[in-house]
Each structure stands twice: as C-alpha cells, then as structure tokens.
C-alpha atoms as a PDB file:
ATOM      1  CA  UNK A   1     -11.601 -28.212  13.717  1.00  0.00           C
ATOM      2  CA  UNK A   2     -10.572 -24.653  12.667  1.00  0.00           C
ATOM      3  CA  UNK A   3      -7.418 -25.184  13.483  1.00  0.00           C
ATOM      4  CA  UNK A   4      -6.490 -28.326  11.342  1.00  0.00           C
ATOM      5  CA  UNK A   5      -7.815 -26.921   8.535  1.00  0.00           C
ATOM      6  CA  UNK A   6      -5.280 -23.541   8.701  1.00  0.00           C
ATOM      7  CA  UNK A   7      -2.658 -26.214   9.438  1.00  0.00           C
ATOM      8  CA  UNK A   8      -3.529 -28.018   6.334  1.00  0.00           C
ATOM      9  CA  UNK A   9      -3.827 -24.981   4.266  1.00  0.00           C
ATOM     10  CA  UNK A  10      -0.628 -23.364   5.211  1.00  0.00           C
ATOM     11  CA  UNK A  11       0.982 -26.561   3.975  1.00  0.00           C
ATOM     12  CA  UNK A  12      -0.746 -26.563   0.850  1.00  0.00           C
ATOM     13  CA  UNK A  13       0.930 -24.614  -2.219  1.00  0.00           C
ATOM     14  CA  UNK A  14      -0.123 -21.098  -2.850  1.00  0.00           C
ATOM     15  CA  UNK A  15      -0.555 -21.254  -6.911  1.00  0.00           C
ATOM     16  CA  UNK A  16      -0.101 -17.355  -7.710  1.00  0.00           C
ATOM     17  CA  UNK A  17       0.460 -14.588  -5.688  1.00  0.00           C
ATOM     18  CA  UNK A  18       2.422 -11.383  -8.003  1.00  0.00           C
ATOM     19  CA  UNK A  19       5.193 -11.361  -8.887  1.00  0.00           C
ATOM     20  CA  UNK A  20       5.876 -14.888  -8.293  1.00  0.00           C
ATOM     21  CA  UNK A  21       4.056 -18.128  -9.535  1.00  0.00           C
ATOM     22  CA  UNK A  22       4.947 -20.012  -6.199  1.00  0.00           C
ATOM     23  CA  UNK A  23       5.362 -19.002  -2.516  1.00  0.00           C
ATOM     24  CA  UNK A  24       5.046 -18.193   1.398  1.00  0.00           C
ATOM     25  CA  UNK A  25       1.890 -16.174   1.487  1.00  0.00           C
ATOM     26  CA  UNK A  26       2.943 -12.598   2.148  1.00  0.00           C
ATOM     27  CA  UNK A  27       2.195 -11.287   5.732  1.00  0.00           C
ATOM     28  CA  UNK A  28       3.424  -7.905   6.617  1.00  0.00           C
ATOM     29  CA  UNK A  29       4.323  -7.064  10.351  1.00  0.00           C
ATOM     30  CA  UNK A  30       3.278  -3.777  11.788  1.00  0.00           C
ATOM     31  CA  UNK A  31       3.252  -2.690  15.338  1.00  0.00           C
ATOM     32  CA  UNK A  32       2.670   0.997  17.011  1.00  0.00           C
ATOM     33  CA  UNK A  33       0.563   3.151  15.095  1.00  0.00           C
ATOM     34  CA  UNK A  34       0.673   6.976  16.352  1.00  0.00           C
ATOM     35  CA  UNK A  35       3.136   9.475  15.791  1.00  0.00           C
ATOM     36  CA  UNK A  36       6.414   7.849  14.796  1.00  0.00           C
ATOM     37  CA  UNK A  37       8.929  10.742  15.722  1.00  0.00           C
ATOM     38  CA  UNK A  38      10.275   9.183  18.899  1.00  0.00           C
ATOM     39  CA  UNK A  39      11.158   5.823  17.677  1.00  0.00           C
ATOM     40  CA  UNK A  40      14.638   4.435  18.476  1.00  0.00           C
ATOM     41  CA  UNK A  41      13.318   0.763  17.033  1.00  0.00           C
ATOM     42  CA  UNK A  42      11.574   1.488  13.776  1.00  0.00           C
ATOM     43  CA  UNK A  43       8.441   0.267  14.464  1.00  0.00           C
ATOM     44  CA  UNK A  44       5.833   2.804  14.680  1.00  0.00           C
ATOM     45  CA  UNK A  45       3.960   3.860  11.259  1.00  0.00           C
ATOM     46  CA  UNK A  46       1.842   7.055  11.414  1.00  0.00           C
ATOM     47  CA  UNK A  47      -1.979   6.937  10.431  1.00  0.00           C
ATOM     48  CA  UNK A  48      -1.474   8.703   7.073  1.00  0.00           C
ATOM     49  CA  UNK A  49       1.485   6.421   6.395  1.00  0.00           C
ATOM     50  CA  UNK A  50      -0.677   3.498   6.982  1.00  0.00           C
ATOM     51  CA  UNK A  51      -3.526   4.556   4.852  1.00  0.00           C
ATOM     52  CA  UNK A  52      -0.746   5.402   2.660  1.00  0.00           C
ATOM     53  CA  UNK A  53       0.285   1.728   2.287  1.00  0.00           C
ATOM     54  CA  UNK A  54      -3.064   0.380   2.399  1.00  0.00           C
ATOM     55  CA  UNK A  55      -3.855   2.615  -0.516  1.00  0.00           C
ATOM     56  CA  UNK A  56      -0.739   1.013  -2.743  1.00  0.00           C
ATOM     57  CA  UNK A  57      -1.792  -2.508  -1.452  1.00  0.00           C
ATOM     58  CA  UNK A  58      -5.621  -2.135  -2.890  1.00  0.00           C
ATOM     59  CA  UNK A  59      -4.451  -0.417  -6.350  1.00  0.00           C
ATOM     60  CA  UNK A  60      -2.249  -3.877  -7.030  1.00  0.00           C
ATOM     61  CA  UNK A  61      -5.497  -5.787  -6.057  1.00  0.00           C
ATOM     62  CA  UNK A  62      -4.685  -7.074  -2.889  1.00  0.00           C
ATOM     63  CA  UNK A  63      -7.076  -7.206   0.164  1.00  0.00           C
ATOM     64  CA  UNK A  64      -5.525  -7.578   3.762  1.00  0.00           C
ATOM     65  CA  UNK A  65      -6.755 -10.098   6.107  1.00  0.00           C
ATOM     66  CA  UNK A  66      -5.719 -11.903   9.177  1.00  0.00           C
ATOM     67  CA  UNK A  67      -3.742 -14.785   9.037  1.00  0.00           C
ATOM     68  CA  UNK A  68      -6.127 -17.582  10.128  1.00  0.00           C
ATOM     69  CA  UNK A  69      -8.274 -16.351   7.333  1.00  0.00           C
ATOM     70  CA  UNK A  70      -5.091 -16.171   4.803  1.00  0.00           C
ATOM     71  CA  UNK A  71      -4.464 -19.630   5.718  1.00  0.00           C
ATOM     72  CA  UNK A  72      -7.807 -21.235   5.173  1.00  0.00           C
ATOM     73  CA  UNK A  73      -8.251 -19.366   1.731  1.00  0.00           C
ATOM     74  CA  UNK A  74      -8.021 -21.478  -1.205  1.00  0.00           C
ATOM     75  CA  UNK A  75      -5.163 -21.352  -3.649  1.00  0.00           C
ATOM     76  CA  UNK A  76      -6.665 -19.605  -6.477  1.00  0.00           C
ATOM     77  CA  UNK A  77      -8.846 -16.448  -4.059  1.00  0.00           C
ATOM     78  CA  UNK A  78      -5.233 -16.293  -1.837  1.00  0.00           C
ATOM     79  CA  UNK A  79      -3.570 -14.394  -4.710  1.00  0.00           C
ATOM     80  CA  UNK A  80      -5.212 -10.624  -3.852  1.00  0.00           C
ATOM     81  CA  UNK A  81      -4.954 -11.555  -0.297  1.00  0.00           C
ATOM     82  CA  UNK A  82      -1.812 -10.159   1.882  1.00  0.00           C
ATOM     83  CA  UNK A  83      -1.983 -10.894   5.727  1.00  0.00           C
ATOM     84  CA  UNK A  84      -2.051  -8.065   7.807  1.00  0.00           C
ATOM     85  CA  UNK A  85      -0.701  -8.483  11.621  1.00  0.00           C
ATOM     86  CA  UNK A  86       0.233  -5.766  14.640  1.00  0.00           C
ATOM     87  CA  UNK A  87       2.559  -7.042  17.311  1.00  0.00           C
ATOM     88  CA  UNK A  88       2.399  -6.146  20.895  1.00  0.00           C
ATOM     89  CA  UNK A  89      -1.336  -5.400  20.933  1.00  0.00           C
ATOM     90  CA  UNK A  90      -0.519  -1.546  21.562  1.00  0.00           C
ATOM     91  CA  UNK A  91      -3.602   0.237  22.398  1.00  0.00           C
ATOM     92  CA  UNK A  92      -3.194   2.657  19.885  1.00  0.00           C
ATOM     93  CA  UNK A  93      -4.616   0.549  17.365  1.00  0.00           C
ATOM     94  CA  UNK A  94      -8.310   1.019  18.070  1.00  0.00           C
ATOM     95  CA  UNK A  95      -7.923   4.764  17.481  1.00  0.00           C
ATOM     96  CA  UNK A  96      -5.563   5.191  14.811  1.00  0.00           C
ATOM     97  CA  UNK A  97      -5.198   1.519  12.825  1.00  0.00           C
ATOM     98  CA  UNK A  98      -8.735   0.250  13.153  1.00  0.00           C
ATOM     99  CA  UNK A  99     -10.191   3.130  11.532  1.00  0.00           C
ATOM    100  CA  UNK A 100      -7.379   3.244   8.611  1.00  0.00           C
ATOM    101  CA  UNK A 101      -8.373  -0.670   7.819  1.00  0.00           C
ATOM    102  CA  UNK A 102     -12.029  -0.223   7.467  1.00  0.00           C
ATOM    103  CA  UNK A 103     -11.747   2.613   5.452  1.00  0.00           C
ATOM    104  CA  UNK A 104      -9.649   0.314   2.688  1.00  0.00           C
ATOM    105  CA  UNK A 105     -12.090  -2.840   3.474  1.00  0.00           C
ATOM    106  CA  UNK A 106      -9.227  -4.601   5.378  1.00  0.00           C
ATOM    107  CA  UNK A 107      -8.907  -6.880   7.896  1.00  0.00           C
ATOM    108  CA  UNK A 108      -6.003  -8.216  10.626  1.00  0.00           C
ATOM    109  CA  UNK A 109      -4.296 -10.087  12.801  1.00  0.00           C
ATOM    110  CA  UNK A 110      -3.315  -8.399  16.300  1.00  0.00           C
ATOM    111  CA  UNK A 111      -0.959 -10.383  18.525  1.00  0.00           C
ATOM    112  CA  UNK A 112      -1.900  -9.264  22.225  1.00  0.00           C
ATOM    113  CA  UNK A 113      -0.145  -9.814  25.381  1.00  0.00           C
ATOM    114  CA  UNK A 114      -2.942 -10.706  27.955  1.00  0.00           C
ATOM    115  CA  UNK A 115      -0.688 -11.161  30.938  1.00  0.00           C
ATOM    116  CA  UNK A 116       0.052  -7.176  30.380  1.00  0.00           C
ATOM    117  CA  UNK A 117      -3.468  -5.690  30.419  1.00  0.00           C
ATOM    118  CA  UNK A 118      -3.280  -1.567  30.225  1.00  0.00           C
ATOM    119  CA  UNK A 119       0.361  -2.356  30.924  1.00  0.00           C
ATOM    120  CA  UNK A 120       3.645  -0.469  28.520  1.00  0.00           C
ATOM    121  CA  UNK A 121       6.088  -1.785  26.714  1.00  0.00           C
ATOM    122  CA  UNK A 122       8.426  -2.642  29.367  1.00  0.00           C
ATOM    123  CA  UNK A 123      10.537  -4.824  27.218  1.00  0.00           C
ATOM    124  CA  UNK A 124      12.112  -1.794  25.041  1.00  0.00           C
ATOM    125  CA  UNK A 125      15.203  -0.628  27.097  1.00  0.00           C
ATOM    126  CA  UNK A 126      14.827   2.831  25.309  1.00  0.00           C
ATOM    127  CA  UNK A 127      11.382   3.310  25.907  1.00  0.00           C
ATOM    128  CA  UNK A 128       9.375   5.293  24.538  1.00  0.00           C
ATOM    129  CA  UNK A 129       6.693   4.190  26.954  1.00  0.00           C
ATOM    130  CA  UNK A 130       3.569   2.972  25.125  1.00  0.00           C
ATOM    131  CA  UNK A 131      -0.139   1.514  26.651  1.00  0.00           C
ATOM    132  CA  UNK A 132      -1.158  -1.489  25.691  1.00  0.00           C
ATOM    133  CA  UNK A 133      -4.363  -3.052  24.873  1.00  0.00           C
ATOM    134  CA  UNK A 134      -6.832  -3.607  28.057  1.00  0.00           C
ATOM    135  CA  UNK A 135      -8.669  -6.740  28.704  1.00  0.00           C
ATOM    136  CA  UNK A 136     -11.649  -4.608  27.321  1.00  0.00           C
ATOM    137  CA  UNK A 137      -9.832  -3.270  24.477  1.00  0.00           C
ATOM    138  CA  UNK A 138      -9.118  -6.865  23.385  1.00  0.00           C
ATOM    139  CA  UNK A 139     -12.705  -8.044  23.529  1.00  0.00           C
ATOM    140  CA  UNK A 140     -13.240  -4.550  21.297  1.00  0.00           C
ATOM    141  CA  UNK A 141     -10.810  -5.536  19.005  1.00  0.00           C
ATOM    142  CA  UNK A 142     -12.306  -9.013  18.345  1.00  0.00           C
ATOM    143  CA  UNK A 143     -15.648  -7.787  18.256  1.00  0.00           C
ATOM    144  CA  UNK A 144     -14.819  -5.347  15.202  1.00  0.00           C
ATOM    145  CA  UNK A 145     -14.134  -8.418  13.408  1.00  0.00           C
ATOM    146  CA  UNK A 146     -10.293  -8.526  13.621  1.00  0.00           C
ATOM    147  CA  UNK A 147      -8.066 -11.555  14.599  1.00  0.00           C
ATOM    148  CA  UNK A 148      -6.794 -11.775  18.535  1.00  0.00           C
ATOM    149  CA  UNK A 149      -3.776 -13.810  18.505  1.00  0.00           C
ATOM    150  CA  UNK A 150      -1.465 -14.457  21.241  1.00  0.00           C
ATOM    151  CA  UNK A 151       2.136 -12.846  21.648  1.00  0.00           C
ATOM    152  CA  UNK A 152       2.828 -14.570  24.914  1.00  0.00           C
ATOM    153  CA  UNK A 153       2.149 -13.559  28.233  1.00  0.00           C
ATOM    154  CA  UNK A 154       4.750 -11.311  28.708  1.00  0.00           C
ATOM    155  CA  UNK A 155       6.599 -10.270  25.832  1.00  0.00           C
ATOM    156  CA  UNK A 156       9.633 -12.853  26.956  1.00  0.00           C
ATOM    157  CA  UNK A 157      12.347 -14.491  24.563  1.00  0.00           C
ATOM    158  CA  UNK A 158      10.588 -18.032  24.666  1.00  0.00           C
ATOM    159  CA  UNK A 159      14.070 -19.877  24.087  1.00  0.00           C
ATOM    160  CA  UNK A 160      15.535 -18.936  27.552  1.00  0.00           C
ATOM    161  CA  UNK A 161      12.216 -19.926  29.785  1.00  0.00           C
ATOM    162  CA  UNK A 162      11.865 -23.197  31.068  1.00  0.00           C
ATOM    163  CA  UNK A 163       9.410 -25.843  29.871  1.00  0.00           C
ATOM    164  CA  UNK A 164       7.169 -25.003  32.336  1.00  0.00           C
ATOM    165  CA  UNK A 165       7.651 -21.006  31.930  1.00  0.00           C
ATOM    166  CA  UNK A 166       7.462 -21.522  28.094  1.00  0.00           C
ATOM    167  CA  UNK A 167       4.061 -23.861  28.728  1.00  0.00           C
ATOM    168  CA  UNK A 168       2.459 -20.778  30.411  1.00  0.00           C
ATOM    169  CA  UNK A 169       3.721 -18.735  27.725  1.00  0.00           C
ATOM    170  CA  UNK A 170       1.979 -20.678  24.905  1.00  0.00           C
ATOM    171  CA  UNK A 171      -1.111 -22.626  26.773  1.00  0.00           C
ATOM    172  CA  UNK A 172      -2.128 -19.925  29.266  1.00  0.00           C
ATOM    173  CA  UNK A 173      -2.303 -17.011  27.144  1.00  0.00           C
ATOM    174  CA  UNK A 174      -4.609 -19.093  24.313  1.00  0.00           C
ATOM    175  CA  UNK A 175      -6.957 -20.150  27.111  1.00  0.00           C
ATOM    176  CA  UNK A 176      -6.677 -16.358  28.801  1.00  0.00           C
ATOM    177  CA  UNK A 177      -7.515 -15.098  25.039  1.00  0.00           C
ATOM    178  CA  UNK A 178     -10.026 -17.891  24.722  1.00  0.00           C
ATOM    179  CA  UNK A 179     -11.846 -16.127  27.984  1.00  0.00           C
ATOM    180  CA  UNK A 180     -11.819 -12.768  26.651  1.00  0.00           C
ATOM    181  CA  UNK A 181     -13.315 -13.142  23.347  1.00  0.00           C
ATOM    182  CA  UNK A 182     -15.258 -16.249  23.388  1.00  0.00           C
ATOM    183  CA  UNK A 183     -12.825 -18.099  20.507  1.00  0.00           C
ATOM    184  CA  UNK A 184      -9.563 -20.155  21.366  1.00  0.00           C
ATOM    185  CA  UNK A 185      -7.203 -17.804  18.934  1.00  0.00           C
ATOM    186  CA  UNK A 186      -5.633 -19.804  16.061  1.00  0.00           C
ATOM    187  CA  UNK A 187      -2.423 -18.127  15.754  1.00  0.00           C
ATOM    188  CA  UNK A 188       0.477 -17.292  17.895  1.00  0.00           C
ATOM    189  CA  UNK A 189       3.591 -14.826  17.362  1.00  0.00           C
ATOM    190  CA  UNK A 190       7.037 -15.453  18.707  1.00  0.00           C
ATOM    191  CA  UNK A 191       8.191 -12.248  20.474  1.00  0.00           C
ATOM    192  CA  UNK A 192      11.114 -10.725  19.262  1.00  0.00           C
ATOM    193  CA  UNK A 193      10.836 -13.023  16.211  1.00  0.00           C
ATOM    194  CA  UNK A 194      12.848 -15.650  18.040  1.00  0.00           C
ATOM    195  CA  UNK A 195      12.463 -19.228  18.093  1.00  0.00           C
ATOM    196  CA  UNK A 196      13.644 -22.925  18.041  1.00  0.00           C
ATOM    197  CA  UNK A 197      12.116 -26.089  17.792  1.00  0.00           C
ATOM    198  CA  UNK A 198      11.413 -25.988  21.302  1.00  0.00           C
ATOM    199  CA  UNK A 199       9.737 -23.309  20.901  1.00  0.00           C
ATOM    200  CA  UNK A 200       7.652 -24.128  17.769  1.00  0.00           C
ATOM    201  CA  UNK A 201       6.677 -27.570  19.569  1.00  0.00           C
ATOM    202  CA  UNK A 202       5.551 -26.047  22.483  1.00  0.00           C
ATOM    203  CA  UNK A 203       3.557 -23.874  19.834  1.00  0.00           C
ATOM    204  CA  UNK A 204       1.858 -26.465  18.108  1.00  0.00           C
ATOM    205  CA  UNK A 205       1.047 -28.648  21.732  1.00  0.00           C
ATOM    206  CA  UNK A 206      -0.492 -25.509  23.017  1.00  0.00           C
ATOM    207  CA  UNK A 207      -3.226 -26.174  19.897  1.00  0.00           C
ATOM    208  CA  UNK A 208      -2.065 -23.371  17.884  1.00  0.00           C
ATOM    209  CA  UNK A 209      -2.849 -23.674  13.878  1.00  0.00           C
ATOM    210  CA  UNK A 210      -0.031 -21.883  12.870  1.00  0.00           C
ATOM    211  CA  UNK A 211       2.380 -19.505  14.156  1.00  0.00           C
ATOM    212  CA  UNK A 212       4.509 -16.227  13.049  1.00  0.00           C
ATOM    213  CA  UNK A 213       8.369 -15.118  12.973  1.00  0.00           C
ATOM    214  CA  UNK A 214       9.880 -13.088  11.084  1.00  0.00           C
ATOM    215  CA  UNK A 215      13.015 -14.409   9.554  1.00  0.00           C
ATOM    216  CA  UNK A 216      12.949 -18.629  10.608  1.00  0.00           C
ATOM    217  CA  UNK A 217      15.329 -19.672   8.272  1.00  0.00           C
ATOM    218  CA  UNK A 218      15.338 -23.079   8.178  1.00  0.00           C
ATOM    219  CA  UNK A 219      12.702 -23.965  10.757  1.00  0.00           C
ATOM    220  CA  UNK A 220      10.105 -22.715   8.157  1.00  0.00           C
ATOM    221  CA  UNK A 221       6.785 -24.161   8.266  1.00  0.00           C
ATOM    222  CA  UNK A 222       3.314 -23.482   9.244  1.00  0.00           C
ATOM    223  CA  UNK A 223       4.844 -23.066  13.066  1.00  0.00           C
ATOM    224  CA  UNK A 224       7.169 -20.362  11.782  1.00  0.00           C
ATOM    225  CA  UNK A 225       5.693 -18.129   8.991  1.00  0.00           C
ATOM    226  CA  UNK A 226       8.109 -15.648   7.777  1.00  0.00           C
ATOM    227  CA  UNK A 227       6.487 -12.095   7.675  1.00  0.00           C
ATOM    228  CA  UNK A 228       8.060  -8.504   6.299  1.00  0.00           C
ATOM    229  CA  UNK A 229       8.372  -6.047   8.634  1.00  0.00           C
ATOM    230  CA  UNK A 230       7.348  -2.362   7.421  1.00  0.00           C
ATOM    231  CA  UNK A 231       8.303   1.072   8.988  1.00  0.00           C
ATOM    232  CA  UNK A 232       7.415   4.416   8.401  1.00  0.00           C
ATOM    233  CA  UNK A 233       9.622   4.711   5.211  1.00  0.00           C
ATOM    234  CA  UNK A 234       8.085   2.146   3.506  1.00  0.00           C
ATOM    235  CA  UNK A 235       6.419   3.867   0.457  1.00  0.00           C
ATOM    236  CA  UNK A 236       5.846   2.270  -3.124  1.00  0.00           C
ATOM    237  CA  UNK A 237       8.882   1.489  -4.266  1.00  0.00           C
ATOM    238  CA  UNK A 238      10.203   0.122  -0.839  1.00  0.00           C
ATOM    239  CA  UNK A 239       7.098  -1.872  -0.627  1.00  0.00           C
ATOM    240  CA  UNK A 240       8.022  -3.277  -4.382  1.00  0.00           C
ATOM    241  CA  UNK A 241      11.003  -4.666  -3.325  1.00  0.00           C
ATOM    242  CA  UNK A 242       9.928  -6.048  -0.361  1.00  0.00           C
ATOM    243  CA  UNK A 243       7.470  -8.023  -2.054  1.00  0.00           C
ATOM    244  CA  UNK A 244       9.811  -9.370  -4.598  1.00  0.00           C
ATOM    245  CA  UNK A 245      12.461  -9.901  -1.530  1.00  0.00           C
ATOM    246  CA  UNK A 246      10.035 -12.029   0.345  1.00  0.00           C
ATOM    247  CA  UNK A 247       8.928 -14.185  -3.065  1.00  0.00           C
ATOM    248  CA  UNK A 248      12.839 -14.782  -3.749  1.00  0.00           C
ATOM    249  CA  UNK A 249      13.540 -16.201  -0.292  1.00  0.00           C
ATOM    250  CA  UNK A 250      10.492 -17.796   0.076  1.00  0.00           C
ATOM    251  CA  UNK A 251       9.763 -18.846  -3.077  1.00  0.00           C
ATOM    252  CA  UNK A 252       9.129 -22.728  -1.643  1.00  0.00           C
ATOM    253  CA  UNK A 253       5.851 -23.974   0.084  1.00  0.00           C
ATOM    254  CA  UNK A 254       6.673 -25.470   3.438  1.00  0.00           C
ATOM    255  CA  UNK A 255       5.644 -29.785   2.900  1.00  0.00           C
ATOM    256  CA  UNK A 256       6.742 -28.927  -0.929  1.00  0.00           C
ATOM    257  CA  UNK A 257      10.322 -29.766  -0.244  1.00  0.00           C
ATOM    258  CA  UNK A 258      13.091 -30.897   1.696  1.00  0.00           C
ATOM    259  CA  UNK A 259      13.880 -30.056   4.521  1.00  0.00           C
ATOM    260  CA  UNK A 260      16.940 -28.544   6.642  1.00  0.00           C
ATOM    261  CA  UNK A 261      18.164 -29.091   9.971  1.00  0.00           C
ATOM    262  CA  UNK A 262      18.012 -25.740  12.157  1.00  0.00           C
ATOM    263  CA  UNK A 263      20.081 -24.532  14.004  1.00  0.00           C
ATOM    264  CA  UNK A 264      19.594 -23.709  17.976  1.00  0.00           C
ATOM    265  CA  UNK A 265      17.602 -20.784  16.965  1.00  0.00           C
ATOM    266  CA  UNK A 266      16.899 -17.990  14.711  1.00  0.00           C
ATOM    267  CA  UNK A 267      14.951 -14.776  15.011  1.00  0.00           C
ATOM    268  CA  UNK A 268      14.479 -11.374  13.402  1.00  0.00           C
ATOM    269  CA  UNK A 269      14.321  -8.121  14.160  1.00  0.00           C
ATOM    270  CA  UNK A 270      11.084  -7.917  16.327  1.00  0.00           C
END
C-alpha cells in the first residue's frame, strides 16, 4: 500500500542531505503566487521570485518534488531532493507556479481545500481576497503530474473542532480528493500549522501516510513534518540559512530517538 511505504520511509534515516550528514528531509512551504505587494501575512512570492529560488535550488543540485514522492525515495537519491508544497490550493498556481516548476524540472505538493471550491480565503481577517482552486482546477493540477493533498475542508484550527467536526475534516476531504482525481491523496497539512495529538491521530485514522506542520516541536514524526516557510525576501543567502536552520533543529530522524511528551499543542506561523 502506497501509503505504508511513505510511512515507513519517513521513519527511516535520511543518510546525507547538505550541509548536514543526518536529518528531517527539507520541505519548503509556499502559498500565493501573484503579485506580492498587498500582503499583510507574508505569504505570497511573485513568479520571478519563485523562478528565482528555483534557480538557486537546481545550481546546489537539488530537484523539488512532492512529499509522497520525497518520502518513498531512498536514502542515498533523497539527498538532491527538497519537497516542494503550496498551502491553501490558491488558484493562482496553475498560471503563475505551475509554469515556473516545469521550467526548472520540478515537481510539488499542493494542499487544497475541497470543501471551498472557487471559494477565497475567508480565513485571513485582513484579506486580501484571493480565489481558490475549483473542483476542475484540482483535477488540472493532478493531471499535470503534481501532488493533491488535503488541507482540510475548510481551512479550520483542527484542535478546537469536535471529534466528529475534526473526522470530517481529515476523512471527508481524502475521500472528496479521492473523487476528484481518481487517487486517495497520501498527505495531509494542518492549517495554520497547528496541531496536537488529537489531531495527528485523527490524521493517521483518516489513512493518511504522513502529514505536514510547520514548527511541531515535540510531536515530530511522520504525522507532523516540520517544513520552512519562504516569502518573497527569501533570496540566496536567506535561503542558506534556512537550510542550515532547519538541519540544526532537525538534525534527528523521527523512530531514531527518544521521544518527548508534547504539550497540548504547537503550531507555526501558517
């Protein structure tokens, strides 16, 4: 089953991946992609930026892929791999990301909200308001080869719902997703980058092979990848030290070591 063998591969150690000998595969979160002057969050990345950061990715050897596909990859190919994913499934990124990736030979993960078809981002308070992926689009998306994941129904923070709301939340969308495109997705992204084990268990009940945060702290584990979240000024050097921030805190394998209690929860920006 696809999914037990990403689940078995994310717990697996990662041999190299630069600068460090040991560690988290690196998965970089991106969301909007259009014009990033009206951006109160710090979350949308111009085309040209994009390409931009593509273009320092491929000169340090690294390919980006989705994460189901970073998962499965075997220790010693994983090291010029970087996973790739878009939160929100804004519409945007069929005409301005899509094109960008192809052009560099990449590929993604984009976490869609299917209970929000040709909706907006009603969830940002200070707008501005941005379309979101149709049921069409998704199919479109999948169909050029890219990754659907799920980011929910809704775009809700999964640690107030009830077990029942959070059920829907994690179970309906995979099996709405499923419908679309023809393929149960693998992965699954907590929105707002908050979770608890709650949470991650309904994750991995729903079927899920893995799932993404941002910052999970101790909950870390194939149900709670950490990922780096780049903005518009992310250039070169900024990218640099993200990379090395990300191998210093996650330096570990999840299964590798011991383990920590959690707290209640834990989330990131996004």
């Amino acid at each position: 089953m696809a999914a037990d063998r990403s689940a078995r591969c994310a717990d697996a150690p990662s041999s190299r991946l630069r600068p460090h000998t040991r560690r988290q595969p690196w998965i970089l979160t991106y969301h909007s992609v259009t014009d990033p002057s009206d951006d109160p969050y710090g979350i949308t990345v111009s085309p040209r930026r994009l390409d931009e950061q593509l273009s320092w990715l491929r000169s340090r050897g690294l390919t980006g892929v989705g994460v189901a596909e970073l998962l499965r990859t075997e220790a010693a190919v994983r090291r010029g791999l970087v996973g790739l994913t878009f939160d929100d499934g804004y519409a945007d990124f069929l005409g301005e990301a899509l094109p960008v990736l192809r052009r560099h030979g990449c590929r993604a993960t984009v976490f869609v909200l299917p209970g929000r078809p040709g909706g907006v981002n009603e969830w940002d308070p200070l707008g501005p308001r941005k379309p979101l992926l149709t049921h069409e689009d998704v199919r479109r998306v999948a169909a050029a080869g890219m990754e659907v994941g799920s980011h929910g129904l809704y775009h809700q923070d999964l640690t107030t719902l009830t077990d029942q709301e959070l059920g829907r939340e994690t179970r309906d969308s995979r099996a709405l997703i499923g419908d679309l495109t023809g393929t149960l997705p693998e992965g699954f992204c907590y929105p707002y980058g908050i979770l608890d084990r709650r949470v991650t268990a309904a994750a991995r009940s729903a079927g899920y092979g893995y799932a993404c945060a941002l910052a999970p702290g101790p909950l870390l584990s194939r149900f709670a990848l950490p990922r780096t979240h780049i903005s518009q000024a992310d250039r070169g050097v900024r990218l640099w030290a993200k990379d090395l921030r990300h191998g210093l805190r996650h330096g570990a394998v999840p299964g590798t070591g011991s383990r920590a209690a959690a707290p209640e929860r834990t989330g990131g920006r996004r």
